[in-house]
Protein backbone atom coordinates (compact mmCIF):
# COMPACT_ATOMS: atom_id res chain seq x y z
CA UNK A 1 -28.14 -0.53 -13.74
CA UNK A 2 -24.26 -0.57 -12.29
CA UNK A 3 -22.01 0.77 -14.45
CA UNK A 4 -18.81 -1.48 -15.42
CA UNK A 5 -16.18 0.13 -12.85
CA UNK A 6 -12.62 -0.03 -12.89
CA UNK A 7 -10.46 -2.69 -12.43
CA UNK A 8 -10.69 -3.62 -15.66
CA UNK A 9 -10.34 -3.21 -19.07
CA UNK A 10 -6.92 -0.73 -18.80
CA UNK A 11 -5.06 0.71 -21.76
CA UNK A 12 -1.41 -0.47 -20.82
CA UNK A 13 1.54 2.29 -21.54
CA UNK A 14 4.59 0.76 -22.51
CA UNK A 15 7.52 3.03 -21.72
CA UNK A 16 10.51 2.86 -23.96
CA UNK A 17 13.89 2.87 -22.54
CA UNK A 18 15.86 5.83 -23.48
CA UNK A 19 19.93 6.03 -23.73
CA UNK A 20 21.39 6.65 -20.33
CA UNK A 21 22.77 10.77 -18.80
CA UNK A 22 24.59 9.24 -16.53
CA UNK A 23 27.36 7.84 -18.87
CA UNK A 24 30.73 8.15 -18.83
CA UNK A 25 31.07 10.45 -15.34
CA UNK A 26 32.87 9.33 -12.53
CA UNK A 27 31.63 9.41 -8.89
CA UNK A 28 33.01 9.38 -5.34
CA UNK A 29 30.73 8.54 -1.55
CA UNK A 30 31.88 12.49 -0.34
CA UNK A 31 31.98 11.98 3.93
CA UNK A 32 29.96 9.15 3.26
CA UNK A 33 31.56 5.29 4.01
CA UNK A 34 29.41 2.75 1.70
CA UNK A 35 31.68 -0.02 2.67
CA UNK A 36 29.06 -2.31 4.65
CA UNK A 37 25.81 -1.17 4.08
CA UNK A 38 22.66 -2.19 6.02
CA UNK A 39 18.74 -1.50 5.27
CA UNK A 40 16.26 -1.66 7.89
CA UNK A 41 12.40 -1.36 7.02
CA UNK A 42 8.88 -3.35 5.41
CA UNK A 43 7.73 -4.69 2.28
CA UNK A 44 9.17 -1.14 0.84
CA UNK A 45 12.28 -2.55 1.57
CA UNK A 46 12.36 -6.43 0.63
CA UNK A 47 11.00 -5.05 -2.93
CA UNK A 48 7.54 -6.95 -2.04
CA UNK A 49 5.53 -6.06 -5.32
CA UNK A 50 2.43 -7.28 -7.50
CA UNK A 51 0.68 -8.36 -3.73
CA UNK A 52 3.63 -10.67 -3.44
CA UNK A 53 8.08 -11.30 -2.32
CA UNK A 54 9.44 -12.89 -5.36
CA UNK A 55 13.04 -12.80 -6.25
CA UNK A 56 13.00 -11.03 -9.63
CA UNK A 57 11.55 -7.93 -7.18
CA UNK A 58 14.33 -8.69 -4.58
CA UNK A 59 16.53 -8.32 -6.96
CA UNK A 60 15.24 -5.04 -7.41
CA UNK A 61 14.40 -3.52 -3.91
CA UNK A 62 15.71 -0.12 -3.49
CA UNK A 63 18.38 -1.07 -1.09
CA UNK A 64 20.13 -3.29 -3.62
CA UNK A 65 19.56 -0.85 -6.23
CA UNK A 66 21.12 1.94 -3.84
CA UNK A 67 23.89 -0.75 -3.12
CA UNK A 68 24.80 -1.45 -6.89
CA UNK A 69 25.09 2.85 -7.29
CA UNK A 70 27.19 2.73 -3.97
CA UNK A 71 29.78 0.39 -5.87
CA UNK A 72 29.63 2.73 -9.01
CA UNK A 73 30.45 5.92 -6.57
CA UNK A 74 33.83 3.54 -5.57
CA UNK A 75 32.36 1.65 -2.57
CA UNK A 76 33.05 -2.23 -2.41
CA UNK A 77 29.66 -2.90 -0.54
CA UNK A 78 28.44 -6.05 0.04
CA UNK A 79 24.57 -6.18 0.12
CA UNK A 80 22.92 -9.88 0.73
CA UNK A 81 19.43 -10.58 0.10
CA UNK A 82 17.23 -12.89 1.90
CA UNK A 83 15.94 -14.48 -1.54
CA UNK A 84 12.65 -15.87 -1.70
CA UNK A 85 12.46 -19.76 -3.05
CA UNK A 86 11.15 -18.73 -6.69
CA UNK A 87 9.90 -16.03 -8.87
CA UNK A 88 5.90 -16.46 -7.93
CA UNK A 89 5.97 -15.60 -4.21
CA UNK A 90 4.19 -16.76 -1.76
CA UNK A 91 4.79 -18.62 1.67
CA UNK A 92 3.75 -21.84 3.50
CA UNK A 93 3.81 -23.03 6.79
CA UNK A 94 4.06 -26.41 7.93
CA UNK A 95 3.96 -27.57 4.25
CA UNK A 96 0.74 -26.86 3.42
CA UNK A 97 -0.79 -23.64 5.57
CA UNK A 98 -0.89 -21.03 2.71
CA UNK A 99 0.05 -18.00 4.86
CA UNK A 100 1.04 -15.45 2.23
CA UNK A 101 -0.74 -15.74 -1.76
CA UNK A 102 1.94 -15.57 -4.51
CA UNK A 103 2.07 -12.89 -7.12
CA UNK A 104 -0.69 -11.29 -9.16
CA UNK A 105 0.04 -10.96 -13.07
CA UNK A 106 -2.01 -9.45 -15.63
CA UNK A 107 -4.78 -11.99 -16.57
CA UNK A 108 -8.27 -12.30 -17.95
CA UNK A 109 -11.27 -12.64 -15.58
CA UNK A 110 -15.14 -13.39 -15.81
CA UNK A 111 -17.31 -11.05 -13.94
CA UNK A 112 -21.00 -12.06 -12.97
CA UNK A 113 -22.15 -11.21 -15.94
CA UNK A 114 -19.95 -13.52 -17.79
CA UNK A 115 -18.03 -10.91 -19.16
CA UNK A 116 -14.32 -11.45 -19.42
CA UNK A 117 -11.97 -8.44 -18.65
CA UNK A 118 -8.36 -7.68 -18.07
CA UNK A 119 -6.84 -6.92 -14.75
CA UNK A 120 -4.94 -8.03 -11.82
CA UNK A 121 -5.40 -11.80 -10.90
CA UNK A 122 -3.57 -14.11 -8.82
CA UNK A 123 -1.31 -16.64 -10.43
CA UNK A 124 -2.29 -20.42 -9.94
CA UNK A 125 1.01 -21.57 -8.65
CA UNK A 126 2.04 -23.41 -5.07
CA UNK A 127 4.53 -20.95 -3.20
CA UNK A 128 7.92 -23.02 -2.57
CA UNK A 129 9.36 -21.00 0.02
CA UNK A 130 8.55 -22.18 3.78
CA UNK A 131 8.60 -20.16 6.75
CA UNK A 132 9.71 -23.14 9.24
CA UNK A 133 13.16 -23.00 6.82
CA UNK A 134 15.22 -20.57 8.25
CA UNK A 135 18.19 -19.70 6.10
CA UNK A 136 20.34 -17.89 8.43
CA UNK A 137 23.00 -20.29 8.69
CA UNK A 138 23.16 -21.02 5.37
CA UNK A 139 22.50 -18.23 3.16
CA UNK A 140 23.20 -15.50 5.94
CA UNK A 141 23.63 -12.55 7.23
CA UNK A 142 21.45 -10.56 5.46
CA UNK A 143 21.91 -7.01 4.75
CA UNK A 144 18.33 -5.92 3.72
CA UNK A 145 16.05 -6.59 6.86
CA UNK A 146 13.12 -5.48 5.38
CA UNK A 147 9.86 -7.44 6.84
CA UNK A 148 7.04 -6.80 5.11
CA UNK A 149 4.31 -6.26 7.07
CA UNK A 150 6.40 -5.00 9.89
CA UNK A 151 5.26 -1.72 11.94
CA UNK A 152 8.26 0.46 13.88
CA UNK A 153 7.35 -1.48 16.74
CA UNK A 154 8.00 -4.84 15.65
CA UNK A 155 11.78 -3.73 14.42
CA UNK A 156 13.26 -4.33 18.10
CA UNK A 157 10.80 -6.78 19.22
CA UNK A 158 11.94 -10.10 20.69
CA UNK A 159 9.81 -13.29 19.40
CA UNK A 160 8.99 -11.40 16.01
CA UNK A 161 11.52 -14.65 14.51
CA UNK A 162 10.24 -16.90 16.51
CA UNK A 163 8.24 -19.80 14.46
CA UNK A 164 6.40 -21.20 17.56
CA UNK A 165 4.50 -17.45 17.61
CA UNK A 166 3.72 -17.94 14.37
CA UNK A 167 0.39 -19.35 13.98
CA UNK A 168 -0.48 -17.13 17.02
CA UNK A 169 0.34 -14.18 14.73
CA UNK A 170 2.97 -12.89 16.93
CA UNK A 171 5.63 -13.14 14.91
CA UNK A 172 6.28 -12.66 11.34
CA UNK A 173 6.97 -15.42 8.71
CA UNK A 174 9.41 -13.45 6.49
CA UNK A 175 11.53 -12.81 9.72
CA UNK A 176 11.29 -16.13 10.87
CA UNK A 177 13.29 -17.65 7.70
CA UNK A 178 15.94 -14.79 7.96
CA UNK A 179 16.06 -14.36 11.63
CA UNK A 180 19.76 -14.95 13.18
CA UNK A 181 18.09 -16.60 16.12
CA UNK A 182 14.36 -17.23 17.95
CA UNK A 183 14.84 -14.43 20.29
CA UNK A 184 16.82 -12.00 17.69
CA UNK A 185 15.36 -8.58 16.54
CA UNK A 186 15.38 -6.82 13.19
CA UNK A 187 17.48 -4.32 14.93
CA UNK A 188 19.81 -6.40 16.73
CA UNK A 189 20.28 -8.38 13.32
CA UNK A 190 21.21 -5.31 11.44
CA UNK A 191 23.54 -3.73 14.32
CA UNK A 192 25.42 -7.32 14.65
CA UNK A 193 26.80 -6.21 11.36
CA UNK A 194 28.54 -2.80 12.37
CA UNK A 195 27.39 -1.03 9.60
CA UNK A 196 29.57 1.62 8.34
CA UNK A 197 25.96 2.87 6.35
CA UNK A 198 22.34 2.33 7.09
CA UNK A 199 18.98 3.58 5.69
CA UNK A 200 15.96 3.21 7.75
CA UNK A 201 11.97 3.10 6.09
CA UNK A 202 9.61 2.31 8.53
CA UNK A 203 5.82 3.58 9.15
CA UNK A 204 4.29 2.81 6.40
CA UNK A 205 2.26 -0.07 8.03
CA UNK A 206 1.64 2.13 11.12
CA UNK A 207 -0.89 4.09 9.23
CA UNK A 208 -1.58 2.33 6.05
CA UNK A 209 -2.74 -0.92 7.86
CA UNK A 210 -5.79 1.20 9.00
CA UNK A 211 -6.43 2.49 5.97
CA UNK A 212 -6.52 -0.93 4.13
CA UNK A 213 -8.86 -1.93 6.25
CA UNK A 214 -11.38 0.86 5.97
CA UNK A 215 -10.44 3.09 9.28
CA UNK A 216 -12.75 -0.16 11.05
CA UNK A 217 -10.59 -0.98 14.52
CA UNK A 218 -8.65 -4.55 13.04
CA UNK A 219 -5.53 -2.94 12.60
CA UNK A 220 -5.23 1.07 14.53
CA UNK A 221 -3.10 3.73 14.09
CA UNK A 222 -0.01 3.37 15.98
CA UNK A 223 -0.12 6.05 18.97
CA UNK A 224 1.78 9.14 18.73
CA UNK A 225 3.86 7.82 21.95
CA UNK A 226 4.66 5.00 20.84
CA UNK A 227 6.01 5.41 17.14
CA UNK A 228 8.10 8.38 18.63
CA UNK A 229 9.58 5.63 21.60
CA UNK A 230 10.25 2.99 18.80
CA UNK A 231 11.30 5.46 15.53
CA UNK A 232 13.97 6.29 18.91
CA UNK A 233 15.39 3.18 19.59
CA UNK A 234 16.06 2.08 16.14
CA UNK A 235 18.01 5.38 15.38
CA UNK A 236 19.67 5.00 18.73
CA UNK A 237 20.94 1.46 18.27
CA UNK A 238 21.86 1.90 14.62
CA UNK A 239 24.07 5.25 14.77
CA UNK A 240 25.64 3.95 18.40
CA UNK A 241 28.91 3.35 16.48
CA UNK A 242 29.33 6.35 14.59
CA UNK A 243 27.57 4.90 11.51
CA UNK A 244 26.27 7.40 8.93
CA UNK A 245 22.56 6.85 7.17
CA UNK A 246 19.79 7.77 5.23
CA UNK A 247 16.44 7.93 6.74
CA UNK A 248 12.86 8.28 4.45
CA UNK A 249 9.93 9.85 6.25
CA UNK A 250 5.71 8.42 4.87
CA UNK A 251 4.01 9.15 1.68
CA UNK A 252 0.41 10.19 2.45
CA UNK A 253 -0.85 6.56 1.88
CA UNK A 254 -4.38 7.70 0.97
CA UNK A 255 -2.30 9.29 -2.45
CA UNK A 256 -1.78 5.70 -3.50
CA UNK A 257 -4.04 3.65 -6.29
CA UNK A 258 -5.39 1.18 -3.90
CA UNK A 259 -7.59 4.64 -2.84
CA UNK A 260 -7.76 7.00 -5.92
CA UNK A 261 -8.70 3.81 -8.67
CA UNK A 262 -12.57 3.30 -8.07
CA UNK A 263 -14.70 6.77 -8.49
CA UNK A 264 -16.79 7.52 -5.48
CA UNK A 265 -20.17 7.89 -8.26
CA UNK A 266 -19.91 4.43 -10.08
CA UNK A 267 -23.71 3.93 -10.01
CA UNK A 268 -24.92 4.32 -13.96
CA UNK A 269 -28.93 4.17 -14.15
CA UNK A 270 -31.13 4.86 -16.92
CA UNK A 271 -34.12 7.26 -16.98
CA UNK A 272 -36.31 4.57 -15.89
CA UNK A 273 -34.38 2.92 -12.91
CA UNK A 274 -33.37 6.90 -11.77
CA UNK A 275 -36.85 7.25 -11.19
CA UNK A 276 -37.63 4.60 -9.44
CA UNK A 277 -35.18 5.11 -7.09
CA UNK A 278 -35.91 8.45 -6.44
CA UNK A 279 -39.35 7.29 -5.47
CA UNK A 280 -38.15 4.58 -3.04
CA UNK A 281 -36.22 6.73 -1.28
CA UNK A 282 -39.02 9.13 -1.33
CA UNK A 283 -40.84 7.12 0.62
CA UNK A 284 -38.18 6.13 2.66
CA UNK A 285 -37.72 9.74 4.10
CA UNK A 286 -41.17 10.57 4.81
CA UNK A 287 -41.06 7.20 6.88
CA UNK A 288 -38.08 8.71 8.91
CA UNK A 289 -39.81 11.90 8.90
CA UNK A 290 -42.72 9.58 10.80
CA UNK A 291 -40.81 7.13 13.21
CA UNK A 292 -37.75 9.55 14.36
CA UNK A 293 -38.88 13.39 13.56
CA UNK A 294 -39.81 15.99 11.04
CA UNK A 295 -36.92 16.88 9.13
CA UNK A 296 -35.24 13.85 9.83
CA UNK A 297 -36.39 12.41 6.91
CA UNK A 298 -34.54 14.73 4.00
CA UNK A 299 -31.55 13.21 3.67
CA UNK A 300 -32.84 9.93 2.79
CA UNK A 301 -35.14 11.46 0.37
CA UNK A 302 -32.19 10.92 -2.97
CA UNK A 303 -32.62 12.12 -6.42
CA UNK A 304 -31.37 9.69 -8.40
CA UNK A 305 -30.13 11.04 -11.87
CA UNK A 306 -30.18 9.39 -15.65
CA UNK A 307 -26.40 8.53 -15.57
CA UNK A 308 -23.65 8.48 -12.69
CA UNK A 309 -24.82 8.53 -9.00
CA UNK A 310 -22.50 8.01 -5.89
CA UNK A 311 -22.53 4.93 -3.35
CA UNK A 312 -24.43 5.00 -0.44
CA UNK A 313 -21.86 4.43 2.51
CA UNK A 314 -22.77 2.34 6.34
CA UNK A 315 -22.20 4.66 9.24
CA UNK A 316 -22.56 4.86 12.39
CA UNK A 317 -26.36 5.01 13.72
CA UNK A 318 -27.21 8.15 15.21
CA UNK A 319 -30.32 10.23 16.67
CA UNK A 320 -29.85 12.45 13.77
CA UNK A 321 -29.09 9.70 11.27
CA UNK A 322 -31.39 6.73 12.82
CA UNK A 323 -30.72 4.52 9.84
CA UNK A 324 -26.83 5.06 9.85
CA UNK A 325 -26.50 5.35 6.12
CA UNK A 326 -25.64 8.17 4.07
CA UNK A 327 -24.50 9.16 -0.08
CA UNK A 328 -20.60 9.05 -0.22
CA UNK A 329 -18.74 12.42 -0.70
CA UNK A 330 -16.98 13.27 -3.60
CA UNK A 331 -13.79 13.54 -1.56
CA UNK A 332 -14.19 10.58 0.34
CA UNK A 333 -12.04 7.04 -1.00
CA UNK A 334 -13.40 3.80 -1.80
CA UNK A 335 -10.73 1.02 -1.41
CA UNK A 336 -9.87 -0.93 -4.44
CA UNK A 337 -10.69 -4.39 -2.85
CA UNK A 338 -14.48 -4.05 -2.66
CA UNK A 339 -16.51 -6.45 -4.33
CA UNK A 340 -16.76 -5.61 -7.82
CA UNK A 341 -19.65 -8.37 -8.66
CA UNK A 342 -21.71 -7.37 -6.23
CA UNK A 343 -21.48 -4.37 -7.18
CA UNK A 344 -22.50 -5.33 -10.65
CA UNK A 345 -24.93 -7.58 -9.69
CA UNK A 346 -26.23 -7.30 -6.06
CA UNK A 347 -26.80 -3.77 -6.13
CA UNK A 348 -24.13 -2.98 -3.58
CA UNK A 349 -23.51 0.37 -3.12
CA UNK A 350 -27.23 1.27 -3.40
CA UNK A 351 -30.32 -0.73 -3.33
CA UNK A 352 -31.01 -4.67 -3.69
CA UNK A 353 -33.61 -5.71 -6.26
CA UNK A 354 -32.28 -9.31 -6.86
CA UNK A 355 -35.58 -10.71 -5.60
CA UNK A 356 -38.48 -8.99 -7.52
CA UNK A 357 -40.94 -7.41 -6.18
CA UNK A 358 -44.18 -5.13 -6.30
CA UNK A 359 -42.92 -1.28 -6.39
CA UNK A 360 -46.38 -0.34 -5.88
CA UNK A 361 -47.15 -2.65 -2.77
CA UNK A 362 -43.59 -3.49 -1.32
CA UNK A 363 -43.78 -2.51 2.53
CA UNK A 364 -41.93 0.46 3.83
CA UNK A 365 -39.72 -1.93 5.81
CA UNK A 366 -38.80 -4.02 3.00
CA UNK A 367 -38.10 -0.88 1.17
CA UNK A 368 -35.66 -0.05 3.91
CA UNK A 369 -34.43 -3.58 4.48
CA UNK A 370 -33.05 -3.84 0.27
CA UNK A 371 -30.91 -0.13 0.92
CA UNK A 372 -27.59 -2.04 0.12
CA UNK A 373 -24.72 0.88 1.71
CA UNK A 374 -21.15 0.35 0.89
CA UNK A 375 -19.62 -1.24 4.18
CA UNK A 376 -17.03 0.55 6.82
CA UNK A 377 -14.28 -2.22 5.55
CA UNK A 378 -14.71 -0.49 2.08
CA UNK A 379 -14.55 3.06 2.83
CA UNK A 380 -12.43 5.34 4.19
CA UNK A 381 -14.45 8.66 5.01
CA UNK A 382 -13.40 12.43 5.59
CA UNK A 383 -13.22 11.83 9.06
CA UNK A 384 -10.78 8.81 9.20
CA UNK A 385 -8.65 10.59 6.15
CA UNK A 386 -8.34 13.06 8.53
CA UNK A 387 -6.72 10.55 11.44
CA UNK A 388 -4.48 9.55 9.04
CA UNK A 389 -3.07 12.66 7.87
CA UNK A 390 -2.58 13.84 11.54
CA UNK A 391 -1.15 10.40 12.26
CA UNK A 392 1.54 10.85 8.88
CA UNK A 393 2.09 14.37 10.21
CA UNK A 394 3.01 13.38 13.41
CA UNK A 395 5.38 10.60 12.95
CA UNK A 396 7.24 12.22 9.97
CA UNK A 397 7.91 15.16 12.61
CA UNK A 398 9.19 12.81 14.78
CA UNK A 399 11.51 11.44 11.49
CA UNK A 400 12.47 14.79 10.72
CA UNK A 401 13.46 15.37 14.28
CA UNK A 402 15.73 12.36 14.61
CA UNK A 403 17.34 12.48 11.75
CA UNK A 404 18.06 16.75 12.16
CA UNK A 405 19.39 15.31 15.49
CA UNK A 406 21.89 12.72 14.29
CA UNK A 407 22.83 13.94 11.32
CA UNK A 408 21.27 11.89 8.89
CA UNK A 409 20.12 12.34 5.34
CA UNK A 410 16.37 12.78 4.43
CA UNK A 411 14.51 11.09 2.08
CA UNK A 412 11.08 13.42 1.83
CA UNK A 413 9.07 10.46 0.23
CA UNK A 414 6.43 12.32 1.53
CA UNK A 415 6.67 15.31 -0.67
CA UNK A 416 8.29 13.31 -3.35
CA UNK A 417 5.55 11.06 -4.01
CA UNK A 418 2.99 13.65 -3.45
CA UNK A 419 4.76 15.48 -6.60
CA UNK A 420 4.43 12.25 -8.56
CA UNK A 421 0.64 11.80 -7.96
CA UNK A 422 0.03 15.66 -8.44
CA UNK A 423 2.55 16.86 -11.68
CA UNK A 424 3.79 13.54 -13.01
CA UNK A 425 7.39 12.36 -13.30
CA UNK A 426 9.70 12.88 -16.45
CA UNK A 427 12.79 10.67 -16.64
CA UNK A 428 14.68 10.48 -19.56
CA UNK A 429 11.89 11.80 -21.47
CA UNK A 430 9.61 8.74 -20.15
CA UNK A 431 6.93 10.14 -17.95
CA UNK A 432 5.64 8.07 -14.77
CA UNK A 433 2.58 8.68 -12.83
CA UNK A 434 0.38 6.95 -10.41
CA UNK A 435 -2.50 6.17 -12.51
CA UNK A 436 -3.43 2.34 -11.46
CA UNK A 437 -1.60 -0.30 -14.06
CA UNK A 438 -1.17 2.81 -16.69
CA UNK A 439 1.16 4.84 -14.40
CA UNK A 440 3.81 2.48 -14.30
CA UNK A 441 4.93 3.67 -11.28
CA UNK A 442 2.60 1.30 -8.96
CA UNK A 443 2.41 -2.96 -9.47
CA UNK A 444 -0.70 -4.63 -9.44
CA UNK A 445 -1.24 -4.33 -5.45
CA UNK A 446 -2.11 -0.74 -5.80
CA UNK A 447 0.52 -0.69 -3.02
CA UNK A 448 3.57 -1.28 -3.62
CA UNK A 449 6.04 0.35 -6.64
CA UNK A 450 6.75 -1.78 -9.72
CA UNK A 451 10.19 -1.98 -10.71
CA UNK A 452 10.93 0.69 -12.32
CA UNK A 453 8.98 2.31 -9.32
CA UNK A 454 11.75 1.43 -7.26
CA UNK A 455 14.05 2.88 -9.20
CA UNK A 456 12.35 6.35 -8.68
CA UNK A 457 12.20 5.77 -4.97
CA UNK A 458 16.28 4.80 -5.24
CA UNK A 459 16.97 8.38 -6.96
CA UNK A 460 15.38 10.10 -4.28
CA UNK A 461 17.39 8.25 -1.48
CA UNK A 462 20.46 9.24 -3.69
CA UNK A 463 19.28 12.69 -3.65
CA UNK A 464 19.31 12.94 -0.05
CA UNK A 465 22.51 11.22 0.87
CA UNK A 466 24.36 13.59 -2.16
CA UNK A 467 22.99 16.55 -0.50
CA UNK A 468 23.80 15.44 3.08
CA UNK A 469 27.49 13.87 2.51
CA UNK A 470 28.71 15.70 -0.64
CA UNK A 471 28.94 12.62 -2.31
CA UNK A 472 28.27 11.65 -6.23
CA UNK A 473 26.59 8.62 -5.77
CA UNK A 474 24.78 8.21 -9.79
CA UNK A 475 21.23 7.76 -10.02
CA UNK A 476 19.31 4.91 -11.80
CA UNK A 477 18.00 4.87 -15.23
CA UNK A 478 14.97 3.84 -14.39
CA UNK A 479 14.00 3.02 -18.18
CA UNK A 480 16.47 0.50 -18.58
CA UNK A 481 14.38 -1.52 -15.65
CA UNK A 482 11.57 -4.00 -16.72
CA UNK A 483 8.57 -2.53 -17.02
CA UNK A 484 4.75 -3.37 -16.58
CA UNK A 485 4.65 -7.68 -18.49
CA UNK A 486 2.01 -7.56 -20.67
CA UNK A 487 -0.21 -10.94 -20.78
């Protein structure tokens, strides 16, 4: 009755690495002064991949990419990572609270059916690296201060380092083991440095936090007021001496696989179960029609087709939709976290026949009892899509605005990424989309970029700061970068 959705049979592209443009040209930083170089921002900036920090995606974050061009364009910058323990990711706390998973990999799963498929799965390893170690003293100071999970509010916020919050949840565990001190703040870390060169990438989490969670209250959009008082301070603090940067404004986050992978009309019946249905819900509106009001009833009265049919959705209970459940629209997003056996198996999404039953006796409020509606957590609808875009809008103004005002570059990842999802991206005669797994542009979090991702994301900070200070800084070949590791 469901049909076999997404996640996961995928046909892998391998790209092929082509010979380099860029060789044998020299390159200067313009206006620009690379010297010390400083990176403030989230997972975008620690190179957090594949649902995990691990070093081999440290290694290639787009601040130490940018840093390794710098040094081509003549710069001797210095750029220190807080490295993870290992190459799986993950973190504990107190030796044995698992606080963040480690990586996902390509693997083989069993579904409730018992058949096995490819696709994203976590790896079965212990993560090694401990929040309550602090490496500061040893290892430190770090010139990428990217937190992941970290919102513009958190980047000058006292106690975000500070272990004793941390079970509380009020501070964070990747700045705890890189903090310079309990009371120290992301900002105050990466001004203690005097940067001669900073890029900035924050609000990401401000909106994409609600949308991971389905628009449902757990995590809100960051207010207007307060993004634009934040987004502030940080530019504030980190041009006070003079210091010249790059700033990158937010993608539309709703673009991104974790929202455009599972089709809104996954529901494959035959002729027989299609007419069933349709009768169930037949009956189902002329009971509305009965308890609430005439004409009430119609838009629970479904025709269900022979082949693909959209989810039903949960929303909110209302005089004119008493039962507060409604057939998804074909612009609306499911998130690529909902349950994909119960889908298969419990009938989630649309109605719940796992117990049998009489079709021809079954009570009207049974009937209405088995409808099985996607829930809010899964869903983002037209409504909250719309929050979010007015949310983006709004804080990239305020981006745009700040940097116009001090002088920094622009890094339009907005319309950049946009142009990915929409026309594609040729480099080098390898072409990158955002096509989940396939696209080779996003890792296995739907999230976050893969590698070679990065790479892209790099040559569009190098963009901006050529345009802004004149300077030749190269680009990456992105193709040279590992790609997508087959199992």
């Amino acid at each position: 009755m469901k049909k076999n959705i997404i996640l996961i049979i995928v046909t892998l592209i391998s790209l092929v690495a082509c010979k380099s443009k860029f060789e044998d040209l020299s390159f200067e930083g313009g206006s620009a002064d690379f010297t010390t170089f400083v990176s403030v921002g989230n997972s975008l900036t620690a190179g957090y991949a594949d649902g995990a920090l691990y070093t081999s995606g440290q290694e290639y974050s787009y601040p130490a990419q940018l840093a390794k061009q710098f040094r081509l364009a003549g710069a001797n910058t210095v750029f220190n990572q807080p490295m993870m323990n290992d190459d799986n990711g993950g973190v504990t706390f107190l030796n044995s609270v698992k606080i963040e998973e480690p990586k996902m990999i390509l693997g083989t799963s069993t579904d409730c059916k018992g058949v096995s498929g490819l696709g994203p799965i976590r790896i079965d390893m212990a993560p090694t690296t401990r929040a309550e170690d602090n490496i500061y003293a040893s290892k430190g100071p770090f010139h990428n201060i990217g937190v992941p999970g970290s919102k513009v509010i958190h980047v000058d916020a006292p106690g975000y380092g500070d272990i004793t919050n941390l079970l509380a949840r009020k501070s964070n565990p990747y700045y705890v083991r890189m903090a310079s001190a309990s009371d120290a703040t992301m900002i105050e870390d990466a001004v203690n440095l005097n940067a001669t060169f900073f890029s900035l990438w924050i609000g990401n989490n401000d909106v994409l936090g609600y949308a991971t969670t389905g628009g449902v209250g757990v995590d809100p959009l960051t207010s207007q007021a307060d993004f634009t008082a934040a987004y502030t301070n940080a530019i504030t603090k980190l041009t006070a001496n003079g210091a010249k940067g790059v700033v990158a404004n937010i993608p539309n986050v709703t673009s991104i696989p974790y929202f455009t992978t599972v089709p809104t009309d996954p529901i494959a019946l035959d002729l027989a179960s299609s007419l069933s249905l349709t009768s169930f819900f037949n009956k189902i509106g002329n009971y509305v029609d009965t308890a609430f009001g005439a004409g009430k009833g119609a838009q629970y009265r479904i025709t269900y087709v022979q082949g693909d049919n959209p989810f039903l959705i949960k929303v909110p209970a209302t005089s004119d939709n008493p039962l507060g459940w409604r057939q998804i629209k074909s612009d609306e997003l499911v998130l690529l976290t909902i349950p994909q056996d119960s889908i298969k198996c419990t009938g989630y999404g649309v109605f719940d026949s796992r117990q049998p039953f009489d079709p021809f006796t079954i009570t009207i409020e049974e009937l209405v009892k088995r409808v099985n509606p996607l829930q809010t957590q899964h869903v983002l609808t037209l409504e909250e899509i719309e929050k979010i875009r007015v949310a983006t809008d709004g804080f990239n103004a305020t981006i745009s605005s700040l940097a116009a005002s001090k002088g920094l570059a622009l890094a339009d990842m907005h319309t950049n990424m946009a142009n990915i999802k929409n026309n594609g991206l040729v480099f080098n005669e390898v072409e990158y989309k955002t096509d989940f797994i396939s696209g080779g542009t996003f890792s296995f979090d739907g999230v976050h970029p893969t590698k070679r991702g990065y790479a892209l994301i790099t040559n569009y900070f190098i963009d901006a700061i050529n345009a802004k200070y004149g300077s030749t800084v190269p680009k990456v070949n992105a193709n040279t970068l590992p790609g997508t590791v087959l199992p």
